[in-house]
C-alpha atoms as a PDB file:
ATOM      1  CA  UNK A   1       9.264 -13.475  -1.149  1.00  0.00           C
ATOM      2  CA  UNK A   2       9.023 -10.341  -2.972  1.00  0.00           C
ATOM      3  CA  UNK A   3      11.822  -8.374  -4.419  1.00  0.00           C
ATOM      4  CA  UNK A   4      12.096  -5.522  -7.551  1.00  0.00           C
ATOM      5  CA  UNK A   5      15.229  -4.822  -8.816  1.00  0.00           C
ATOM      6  CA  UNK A   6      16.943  -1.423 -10.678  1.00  0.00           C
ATOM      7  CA  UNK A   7      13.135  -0.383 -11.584  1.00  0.00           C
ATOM      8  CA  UNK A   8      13.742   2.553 -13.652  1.00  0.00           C
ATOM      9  CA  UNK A   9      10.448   5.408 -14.443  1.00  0.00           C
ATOM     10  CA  UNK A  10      10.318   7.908 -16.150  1.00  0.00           C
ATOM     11  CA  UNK A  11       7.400  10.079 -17.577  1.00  0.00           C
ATOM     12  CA  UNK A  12       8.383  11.908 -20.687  1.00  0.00           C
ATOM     13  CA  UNK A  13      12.031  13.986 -19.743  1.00  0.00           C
ATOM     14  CA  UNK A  14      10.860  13.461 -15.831  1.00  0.00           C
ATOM     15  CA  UNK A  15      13.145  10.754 -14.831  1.00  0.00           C
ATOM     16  CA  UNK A  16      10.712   9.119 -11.331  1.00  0.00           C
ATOM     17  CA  UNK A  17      12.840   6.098 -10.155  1.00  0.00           C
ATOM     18  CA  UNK A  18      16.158   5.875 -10.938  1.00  0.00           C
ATOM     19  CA  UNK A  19      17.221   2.190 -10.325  1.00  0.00           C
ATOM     20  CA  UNK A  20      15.203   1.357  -7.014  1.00  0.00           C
ATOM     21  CA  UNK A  21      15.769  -1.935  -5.310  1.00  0.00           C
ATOM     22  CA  UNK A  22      13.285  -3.707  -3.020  1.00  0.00           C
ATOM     23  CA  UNK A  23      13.312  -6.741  -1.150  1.00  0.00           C
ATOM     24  CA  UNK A  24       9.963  -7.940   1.276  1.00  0.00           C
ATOM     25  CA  UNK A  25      10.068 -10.983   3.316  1.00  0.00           C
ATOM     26  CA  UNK A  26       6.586 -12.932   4.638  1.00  0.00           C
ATOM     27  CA  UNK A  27       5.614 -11.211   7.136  1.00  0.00           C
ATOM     28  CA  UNK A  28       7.181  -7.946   7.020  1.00  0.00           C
ATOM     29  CA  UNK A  29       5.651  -4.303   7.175  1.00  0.00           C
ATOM     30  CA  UNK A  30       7.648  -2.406   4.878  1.00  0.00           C
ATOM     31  CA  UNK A  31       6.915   1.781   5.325  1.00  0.00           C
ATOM     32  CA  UNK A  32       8.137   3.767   2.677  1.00  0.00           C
ATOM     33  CA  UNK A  33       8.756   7.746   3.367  1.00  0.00           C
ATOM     34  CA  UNK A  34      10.094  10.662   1.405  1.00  0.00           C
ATOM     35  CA  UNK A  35       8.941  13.916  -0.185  1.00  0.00           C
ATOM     36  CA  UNK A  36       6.411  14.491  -2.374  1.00  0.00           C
ATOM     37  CA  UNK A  37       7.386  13.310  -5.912  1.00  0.00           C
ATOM     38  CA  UNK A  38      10.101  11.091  -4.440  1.00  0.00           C
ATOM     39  CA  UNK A  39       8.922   8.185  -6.283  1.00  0.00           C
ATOM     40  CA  UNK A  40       7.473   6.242  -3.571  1.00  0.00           C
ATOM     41  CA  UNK A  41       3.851   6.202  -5.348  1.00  0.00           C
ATOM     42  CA  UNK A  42       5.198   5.021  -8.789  1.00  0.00           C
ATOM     43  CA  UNK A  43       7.172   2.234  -7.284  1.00  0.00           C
ATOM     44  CA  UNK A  44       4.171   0.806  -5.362  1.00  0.00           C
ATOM     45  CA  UNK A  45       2.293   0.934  -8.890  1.00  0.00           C
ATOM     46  CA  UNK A  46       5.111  -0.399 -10.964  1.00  0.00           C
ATOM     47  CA  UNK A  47       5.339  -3.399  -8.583  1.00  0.00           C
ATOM     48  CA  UNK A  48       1.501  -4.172  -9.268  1.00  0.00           C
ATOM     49  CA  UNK A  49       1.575  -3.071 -12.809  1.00  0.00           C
ATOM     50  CA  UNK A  50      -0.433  -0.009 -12.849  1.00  0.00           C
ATOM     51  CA  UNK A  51       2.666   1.930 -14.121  1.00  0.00           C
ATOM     52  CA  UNK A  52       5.017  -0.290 -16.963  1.00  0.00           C
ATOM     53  CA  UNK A  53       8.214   0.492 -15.877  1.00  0.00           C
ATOM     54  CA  UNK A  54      10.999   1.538 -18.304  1.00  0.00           C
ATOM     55  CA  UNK A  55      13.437  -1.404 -16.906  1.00  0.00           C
ATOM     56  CA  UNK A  56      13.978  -3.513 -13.734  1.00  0.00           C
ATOM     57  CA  UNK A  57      12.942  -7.123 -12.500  1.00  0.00           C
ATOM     58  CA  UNK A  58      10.708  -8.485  -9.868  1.00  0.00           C
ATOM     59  CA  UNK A  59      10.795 -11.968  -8.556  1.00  0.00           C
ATOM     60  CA  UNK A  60       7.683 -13.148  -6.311  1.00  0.00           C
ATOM     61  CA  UNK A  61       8.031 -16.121  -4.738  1.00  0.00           C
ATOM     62  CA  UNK A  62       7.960 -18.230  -8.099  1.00  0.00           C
ATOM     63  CA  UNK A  63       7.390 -16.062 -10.113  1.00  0.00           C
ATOM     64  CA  UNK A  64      10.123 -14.014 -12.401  1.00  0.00           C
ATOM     65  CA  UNK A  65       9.766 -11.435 -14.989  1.00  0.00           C
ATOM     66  CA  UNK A  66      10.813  -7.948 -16.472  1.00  0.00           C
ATOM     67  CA  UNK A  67       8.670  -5.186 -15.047  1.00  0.00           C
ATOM     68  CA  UNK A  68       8.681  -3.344 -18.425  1.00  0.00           C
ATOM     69  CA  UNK A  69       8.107  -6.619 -20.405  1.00  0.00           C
ATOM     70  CA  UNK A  70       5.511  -8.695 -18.676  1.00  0.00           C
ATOM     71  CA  UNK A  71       3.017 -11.197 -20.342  1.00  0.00           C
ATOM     72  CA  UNK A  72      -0.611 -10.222 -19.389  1.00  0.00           C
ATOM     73  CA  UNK A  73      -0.515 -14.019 -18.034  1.00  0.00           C
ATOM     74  CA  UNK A  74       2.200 -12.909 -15.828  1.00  0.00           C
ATOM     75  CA  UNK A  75       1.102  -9.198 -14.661  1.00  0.00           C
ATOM     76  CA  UNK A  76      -2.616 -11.291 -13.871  1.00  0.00           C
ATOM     77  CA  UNK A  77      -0.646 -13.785 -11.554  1.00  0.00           C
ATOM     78  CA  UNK A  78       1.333 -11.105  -9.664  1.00  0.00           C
ATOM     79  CA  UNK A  79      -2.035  -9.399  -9.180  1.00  0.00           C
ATOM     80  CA  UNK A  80      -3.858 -12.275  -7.644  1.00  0.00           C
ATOM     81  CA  UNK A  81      -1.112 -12.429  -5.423  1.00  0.00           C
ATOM     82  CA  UNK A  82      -1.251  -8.683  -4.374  1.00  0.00           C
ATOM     83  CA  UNK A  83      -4.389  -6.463  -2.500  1.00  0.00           C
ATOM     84  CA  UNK A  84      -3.506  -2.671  -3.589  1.00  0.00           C
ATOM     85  CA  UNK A  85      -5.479   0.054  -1.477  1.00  0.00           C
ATOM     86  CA  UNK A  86      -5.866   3.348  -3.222  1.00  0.00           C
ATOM     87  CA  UNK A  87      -5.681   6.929  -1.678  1.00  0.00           C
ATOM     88  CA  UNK A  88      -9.242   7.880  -2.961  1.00  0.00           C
ATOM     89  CA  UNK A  89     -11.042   5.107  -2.418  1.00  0.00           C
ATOM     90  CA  UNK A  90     -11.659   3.760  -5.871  1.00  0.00           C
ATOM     91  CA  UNK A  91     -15.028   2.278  -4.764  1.00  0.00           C
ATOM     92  CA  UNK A  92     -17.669   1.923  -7.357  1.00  0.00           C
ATOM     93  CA  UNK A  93     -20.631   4.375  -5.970  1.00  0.00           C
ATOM     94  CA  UNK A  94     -23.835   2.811  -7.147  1.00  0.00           C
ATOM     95  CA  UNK A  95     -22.413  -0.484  -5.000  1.00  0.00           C
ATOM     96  CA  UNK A  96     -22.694  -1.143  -1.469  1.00  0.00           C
ATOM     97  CA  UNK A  97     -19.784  -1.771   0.527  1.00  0.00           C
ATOM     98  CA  UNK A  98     -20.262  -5.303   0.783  1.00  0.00           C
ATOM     99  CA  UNK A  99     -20.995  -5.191  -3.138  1.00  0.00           C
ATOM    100  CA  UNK A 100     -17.189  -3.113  -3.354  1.00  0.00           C
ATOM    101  CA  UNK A 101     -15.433  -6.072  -1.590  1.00  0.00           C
ATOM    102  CA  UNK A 102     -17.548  -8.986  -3.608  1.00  0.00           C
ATOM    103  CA  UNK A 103     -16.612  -7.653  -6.888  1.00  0.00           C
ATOM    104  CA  UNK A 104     -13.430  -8.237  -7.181  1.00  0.00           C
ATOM    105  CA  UNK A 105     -13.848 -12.054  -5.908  1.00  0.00           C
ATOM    106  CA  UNK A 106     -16.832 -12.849  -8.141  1.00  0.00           C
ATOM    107  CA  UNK A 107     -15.648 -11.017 -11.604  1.00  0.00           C
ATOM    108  CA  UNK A 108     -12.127 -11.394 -11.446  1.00  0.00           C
ATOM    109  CA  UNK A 109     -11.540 -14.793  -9.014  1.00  0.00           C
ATOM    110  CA  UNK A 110     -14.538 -16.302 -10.122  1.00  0.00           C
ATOM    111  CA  UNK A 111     -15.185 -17.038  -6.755  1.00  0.00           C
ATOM    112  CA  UNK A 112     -19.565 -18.076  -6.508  1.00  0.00           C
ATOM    113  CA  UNK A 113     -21.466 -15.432  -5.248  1.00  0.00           C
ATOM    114  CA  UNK A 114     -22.803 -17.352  -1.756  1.00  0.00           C
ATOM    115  CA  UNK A 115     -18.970 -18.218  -1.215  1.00  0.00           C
ATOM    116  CA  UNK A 116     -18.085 -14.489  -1.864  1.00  0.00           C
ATOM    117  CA  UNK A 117     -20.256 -13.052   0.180  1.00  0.00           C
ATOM    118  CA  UNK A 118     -18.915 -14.622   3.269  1.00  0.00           C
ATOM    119  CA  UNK A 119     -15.709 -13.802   2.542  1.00  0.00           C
ATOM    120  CA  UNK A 120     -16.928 -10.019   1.900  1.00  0.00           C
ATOM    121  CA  UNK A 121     -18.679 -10.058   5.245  1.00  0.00           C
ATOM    122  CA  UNK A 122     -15.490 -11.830   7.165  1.00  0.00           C
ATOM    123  CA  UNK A 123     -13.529  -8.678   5.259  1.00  0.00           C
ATOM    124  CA  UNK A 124     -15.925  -6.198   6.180  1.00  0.00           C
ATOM    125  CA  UNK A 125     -16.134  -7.649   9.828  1.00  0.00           C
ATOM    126  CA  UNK A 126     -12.239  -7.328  10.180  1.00  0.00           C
ATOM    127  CA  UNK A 127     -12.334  -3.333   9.504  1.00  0.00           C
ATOM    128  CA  UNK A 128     -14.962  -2.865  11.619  1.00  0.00           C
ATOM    129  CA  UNK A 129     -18.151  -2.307   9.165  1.00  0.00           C
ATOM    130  CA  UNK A 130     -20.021  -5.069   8.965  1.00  0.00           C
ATOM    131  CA  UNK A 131     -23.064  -3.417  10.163  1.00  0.00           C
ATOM    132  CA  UNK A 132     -22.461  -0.575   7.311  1.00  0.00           C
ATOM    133  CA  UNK A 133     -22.200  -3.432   4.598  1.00  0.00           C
ATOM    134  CA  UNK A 134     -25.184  -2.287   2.593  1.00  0.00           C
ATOM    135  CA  UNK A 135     -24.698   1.064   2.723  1.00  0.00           C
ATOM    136  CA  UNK A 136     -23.407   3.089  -0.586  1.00  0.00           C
ATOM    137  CA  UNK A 137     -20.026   5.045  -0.298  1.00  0.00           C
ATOM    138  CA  UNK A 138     -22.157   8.470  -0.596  1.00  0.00           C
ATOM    139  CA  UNK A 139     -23.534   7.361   3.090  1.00  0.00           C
ATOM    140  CA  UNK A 140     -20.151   6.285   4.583  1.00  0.00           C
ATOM    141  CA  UNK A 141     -17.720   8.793   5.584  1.00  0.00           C
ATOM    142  CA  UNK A 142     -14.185   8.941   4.219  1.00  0.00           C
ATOM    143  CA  UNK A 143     -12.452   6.768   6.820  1.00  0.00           C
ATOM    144  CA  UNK A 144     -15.292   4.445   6.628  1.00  0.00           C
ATOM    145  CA  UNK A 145     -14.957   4.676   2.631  1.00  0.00           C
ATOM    146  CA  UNK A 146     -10.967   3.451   2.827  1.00  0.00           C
ATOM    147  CA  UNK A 147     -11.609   0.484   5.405  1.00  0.00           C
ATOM    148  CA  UNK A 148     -13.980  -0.832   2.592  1.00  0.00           C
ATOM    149  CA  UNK A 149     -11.129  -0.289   0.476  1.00  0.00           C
ATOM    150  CA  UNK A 150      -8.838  -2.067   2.733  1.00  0.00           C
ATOM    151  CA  UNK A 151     -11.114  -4.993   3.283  1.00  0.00           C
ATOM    152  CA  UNK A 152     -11.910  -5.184  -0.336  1.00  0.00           C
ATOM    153  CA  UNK A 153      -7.973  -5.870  -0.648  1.00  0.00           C
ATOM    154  CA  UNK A 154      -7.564  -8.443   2.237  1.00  0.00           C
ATOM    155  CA  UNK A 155     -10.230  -9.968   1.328  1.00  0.00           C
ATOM    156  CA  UNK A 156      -9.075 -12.823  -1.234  1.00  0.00           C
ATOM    157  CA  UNK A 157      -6.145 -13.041   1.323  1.00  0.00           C
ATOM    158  CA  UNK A 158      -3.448 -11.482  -0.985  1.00  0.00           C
ATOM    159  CA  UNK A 159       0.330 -12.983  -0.285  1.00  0.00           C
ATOM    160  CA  UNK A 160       1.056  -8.963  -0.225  1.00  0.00           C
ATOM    161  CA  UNK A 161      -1.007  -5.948   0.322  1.00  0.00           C
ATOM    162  CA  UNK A 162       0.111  -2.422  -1.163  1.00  0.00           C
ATOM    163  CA  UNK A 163      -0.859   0.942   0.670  1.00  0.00           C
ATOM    164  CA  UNK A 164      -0.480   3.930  -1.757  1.00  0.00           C
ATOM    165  CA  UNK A 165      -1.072   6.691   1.139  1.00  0.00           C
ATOM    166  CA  UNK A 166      -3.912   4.813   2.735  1.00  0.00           C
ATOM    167  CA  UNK A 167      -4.877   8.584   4.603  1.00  0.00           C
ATOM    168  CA  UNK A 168      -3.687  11.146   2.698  1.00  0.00           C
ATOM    169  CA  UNK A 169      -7.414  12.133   0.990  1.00  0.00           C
ATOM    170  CA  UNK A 170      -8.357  11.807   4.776  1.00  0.00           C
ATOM    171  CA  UNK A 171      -9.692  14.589   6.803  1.00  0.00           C
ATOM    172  CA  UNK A 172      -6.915  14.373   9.947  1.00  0.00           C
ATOM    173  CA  UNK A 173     -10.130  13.199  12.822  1.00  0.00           C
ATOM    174  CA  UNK A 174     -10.341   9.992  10.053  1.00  0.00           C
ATOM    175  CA  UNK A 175      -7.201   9.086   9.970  1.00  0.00           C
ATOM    176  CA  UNK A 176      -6.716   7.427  13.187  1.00  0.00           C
ATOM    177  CA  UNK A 177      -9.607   5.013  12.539  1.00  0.00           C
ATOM    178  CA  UNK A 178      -7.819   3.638   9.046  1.00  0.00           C
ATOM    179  CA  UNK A 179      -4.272   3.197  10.968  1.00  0.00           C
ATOM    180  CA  UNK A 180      -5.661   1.007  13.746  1.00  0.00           C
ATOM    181  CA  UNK A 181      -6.983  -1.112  11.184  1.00  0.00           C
ATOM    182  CA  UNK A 182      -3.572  -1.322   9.274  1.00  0.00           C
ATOM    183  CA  UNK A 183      -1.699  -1.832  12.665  1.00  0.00           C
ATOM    184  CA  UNK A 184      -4.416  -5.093  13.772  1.00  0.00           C
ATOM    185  CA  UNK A 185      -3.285  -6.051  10.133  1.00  0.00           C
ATOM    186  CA  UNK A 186       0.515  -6.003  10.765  1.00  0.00           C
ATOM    187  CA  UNK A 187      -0.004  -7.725  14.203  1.00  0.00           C
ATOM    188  CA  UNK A 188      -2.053 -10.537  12.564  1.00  0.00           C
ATOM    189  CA  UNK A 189       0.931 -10.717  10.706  1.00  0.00           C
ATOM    190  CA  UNK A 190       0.223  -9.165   7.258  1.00  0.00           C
ATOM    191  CA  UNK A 191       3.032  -8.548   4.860  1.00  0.00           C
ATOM    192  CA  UNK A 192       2.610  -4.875   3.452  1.00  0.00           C
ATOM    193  CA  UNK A 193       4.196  -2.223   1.983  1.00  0.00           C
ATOM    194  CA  UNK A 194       2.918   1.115   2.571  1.00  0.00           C
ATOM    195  CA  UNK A 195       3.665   4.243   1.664  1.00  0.00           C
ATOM    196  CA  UNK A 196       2.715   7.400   3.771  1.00  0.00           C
ATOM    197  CA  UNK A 197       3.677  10.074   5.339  1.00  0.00           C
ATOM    198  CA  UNK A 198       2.425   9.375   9.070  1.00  0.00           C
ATOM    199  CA  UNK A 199       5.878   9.354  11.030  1.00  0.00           C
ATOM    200  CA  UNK A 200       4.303   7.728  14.422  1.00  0.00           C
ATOM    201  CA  UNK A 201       2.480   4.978  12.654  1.00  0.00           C
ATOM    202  CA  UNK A 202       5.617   4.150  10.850  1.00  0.00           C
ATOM    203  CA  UNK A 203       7.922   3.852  13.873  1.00  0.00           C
ATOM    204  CA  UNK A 204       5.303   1.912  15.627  1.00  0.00           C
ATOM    205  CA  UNK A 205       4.866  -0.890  12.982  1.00  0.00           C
ATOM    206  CA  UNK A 206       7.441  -0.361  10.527  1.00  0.00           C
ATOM    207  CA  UNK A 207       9.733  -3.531  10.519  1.00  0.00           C
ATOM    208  CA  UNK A 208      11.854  -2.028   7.873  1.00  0.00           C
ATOM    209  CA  UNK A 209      11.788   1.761   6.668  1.00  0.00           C
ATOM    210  CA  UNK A 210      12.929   3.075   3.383  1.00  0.00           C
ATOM    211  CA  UNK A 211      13.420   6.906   2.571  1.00  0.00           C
ATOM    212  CA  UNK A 212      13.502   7.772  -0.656  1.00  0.00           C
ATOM    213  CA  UNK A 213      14.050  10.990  -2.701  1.00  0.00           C
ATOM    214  CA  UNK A 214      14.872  12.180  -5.884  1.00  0.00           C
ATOM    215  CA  UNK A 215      14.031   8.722  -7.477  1.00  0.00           C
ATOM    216  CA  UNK A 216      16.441   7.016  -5.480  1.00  0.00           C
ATOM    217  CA  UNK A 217      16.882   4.881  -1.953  1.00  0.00           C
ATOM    218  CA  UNK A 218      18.875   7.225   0.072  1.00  0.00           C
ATOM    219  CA  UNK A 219      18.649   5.059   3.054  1.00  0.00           C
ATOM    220  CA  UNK A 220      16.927   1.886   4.537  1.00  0.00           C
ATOM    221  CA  UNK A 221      16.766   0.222   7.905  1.00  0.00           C
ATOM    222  CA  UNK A 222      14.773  -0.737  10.933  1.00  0.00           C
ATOM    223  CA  UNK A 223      12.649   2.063  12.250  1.00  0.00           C
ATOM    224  CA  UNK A 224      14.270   2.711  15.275  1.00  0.00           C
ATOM    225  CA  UNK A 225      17.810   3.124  13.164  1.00  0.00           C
ATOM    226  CA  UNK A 226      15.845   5.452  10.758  1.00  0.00           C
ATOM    227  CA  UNK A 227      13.718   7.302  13.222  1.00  0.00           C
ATOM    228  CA  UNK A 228      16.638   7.541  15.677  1.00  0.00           C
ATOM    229  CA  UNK A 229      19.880   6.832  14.399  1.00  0.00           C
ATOM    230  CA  UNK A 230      19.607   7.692  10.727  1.00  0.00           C
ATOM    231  CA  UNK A 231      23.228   7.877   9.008  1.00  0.00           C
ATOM    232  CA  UNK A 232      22.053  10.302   6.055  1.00  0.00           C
ATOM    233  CA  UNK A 233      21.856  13.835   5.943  1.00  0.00           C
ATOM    234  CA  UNK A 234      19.309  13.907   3.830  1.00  0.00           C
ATOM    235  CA  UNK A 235      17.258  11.630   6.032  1.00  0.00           C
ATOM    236  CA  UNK A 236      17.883  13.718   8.934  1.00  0.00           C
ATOM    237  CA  UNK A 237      16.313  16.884   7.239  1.00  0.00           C
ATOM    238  CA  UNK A 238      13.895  15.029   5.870  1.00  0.00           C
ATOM    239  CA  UNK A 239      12.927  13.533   9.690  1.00  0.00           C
ATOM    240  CA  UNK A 240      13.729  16.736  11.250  1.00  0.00           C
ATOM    241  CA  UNK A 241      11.629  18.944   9.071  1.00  0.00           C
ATOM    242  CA  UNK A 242       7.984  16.642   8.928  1.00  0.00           C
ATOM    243  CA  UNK A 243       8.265  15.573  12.641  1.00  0.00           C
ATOM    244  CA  UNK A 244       9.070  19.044  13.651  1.00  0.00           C
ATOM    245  CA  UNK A 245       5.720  20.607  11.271  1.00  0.00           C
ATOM    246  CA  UNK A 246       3.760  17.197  13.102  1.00  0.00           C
ATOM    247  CA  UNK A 247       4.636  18.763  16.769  1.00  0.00           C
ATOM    248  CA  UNK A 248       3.706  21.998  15.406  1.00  0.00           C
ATOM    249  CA  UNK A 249       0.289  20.691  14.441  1.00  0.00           C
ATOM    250  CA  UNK A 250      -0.328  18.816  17.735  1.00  0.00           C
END
């Protein structure tokens, strides 16, 4: 379905990703973890075009182009096949939330407004906030600011949604509230890729984990041979270290 090849990314002398392969079926939940500047945020935006990669190829269902060398026909048809949810929000503040989730449909779909607006209340109804859907982001709290976000992304019913750290702007008594809503997405069957750094949520919905560090894949599998089995050393240090600092927390 969806599948990037050797993406190379650098910025300036940083070298990011250093000839990353990924491959997403229908249907999966792919759960990408790693250390800060691992490169797991610049692949998500290379794959939607909000980074130009240096070199690599991505083939979506029929659709097949260079990542670095994409028509703007091309980069607009991977993107109306694609929902991307942000880690701070991006909401526009002087719209309501059910404004957020039309806009999108109406300016760049050219979906009709009446038509729009059911599918923004269906969205908005599906995270939980219908009742909220004409309040302004000031009156919503954080959590309740990223499920707009996430129904503004499901909303034109994307072949693929991308999480870039759906809670990491998240004050930690949020975050459960924006997970459940990502897990009734994976049951209903929506293929995802998210990155984050929430180790339980992963092993619970994760149908294939990737760790990556240094720019690189160091190791990929199901969750339970990542979480329990993993063959790298890195991985294990990696695993042992966050889940160690998350029963410290708890």
């Amino acid at each position: 379905m969806l599948k990037v090849t050797n993406v190379h990314k650098a910025f300036g002398d940083n070298e990011i990703l250093k000839g990353v392969d990924l491959t997403v079926q229908k249907g999966d939940v792919v759960v990408i973890l790693g250390p800060s500047g691992s490169g797991k945020t610049t692949l998500l935006r290379t794959i939607d075009f909000l980074e130009t990669a240096d070199k690599g190829e991505l083939e979506f269902d029929d659709i097949k182009t260079s990542l670095s060398h994409a028509s703007k026909k091309t980069i607009l048809s991977v993107r109306r096949k694609t929902g991307f949810v942000y880690q701070n929000y991006n909401l526009f503040a002087n719209k309501t939330a059910l404004e957020n989730v039309m806009e999108g449909l109406v300016t760049a779909r050219k979906i009709p407004k009446d038509k729009a607006r059911e599918i923004a209340e269906k969205a908005l109804e599906k995270v939980g906030l219908l009742d909220r859907k004409d309040y302004y982001p000031s009156q919503l709290s954080g959590g309740q600011q990223q499920r707009v976000g996430i129904a503004r992304a499901v909303a034109p019913n994307p072949d693929v949604v991308l999480f870039d750290e759906p809670t990491s702007a998240l004050d930690p008594e949020l975050v459960g509230e924006v997970l459940n809503v990502i897990k009734e997405l994976a049951k209903e069957g929506t293929t995802m890729i998210v990155v984050t750094h929430e180790m339980s949520f992963a092993e619970e919905v994760a149908s294939q984990v990737i760790f990556m560090d240094g720019g690189v894949v160091v190791e990929k599998g199901t969750a339970t041979e990542i979480f329990n089995h993993p063959k790298e050393d890195r991985t294990r240090q990696f695993l042992q270290r966050v889940l160690k600092s998350v029963e410290y927390v708890i």
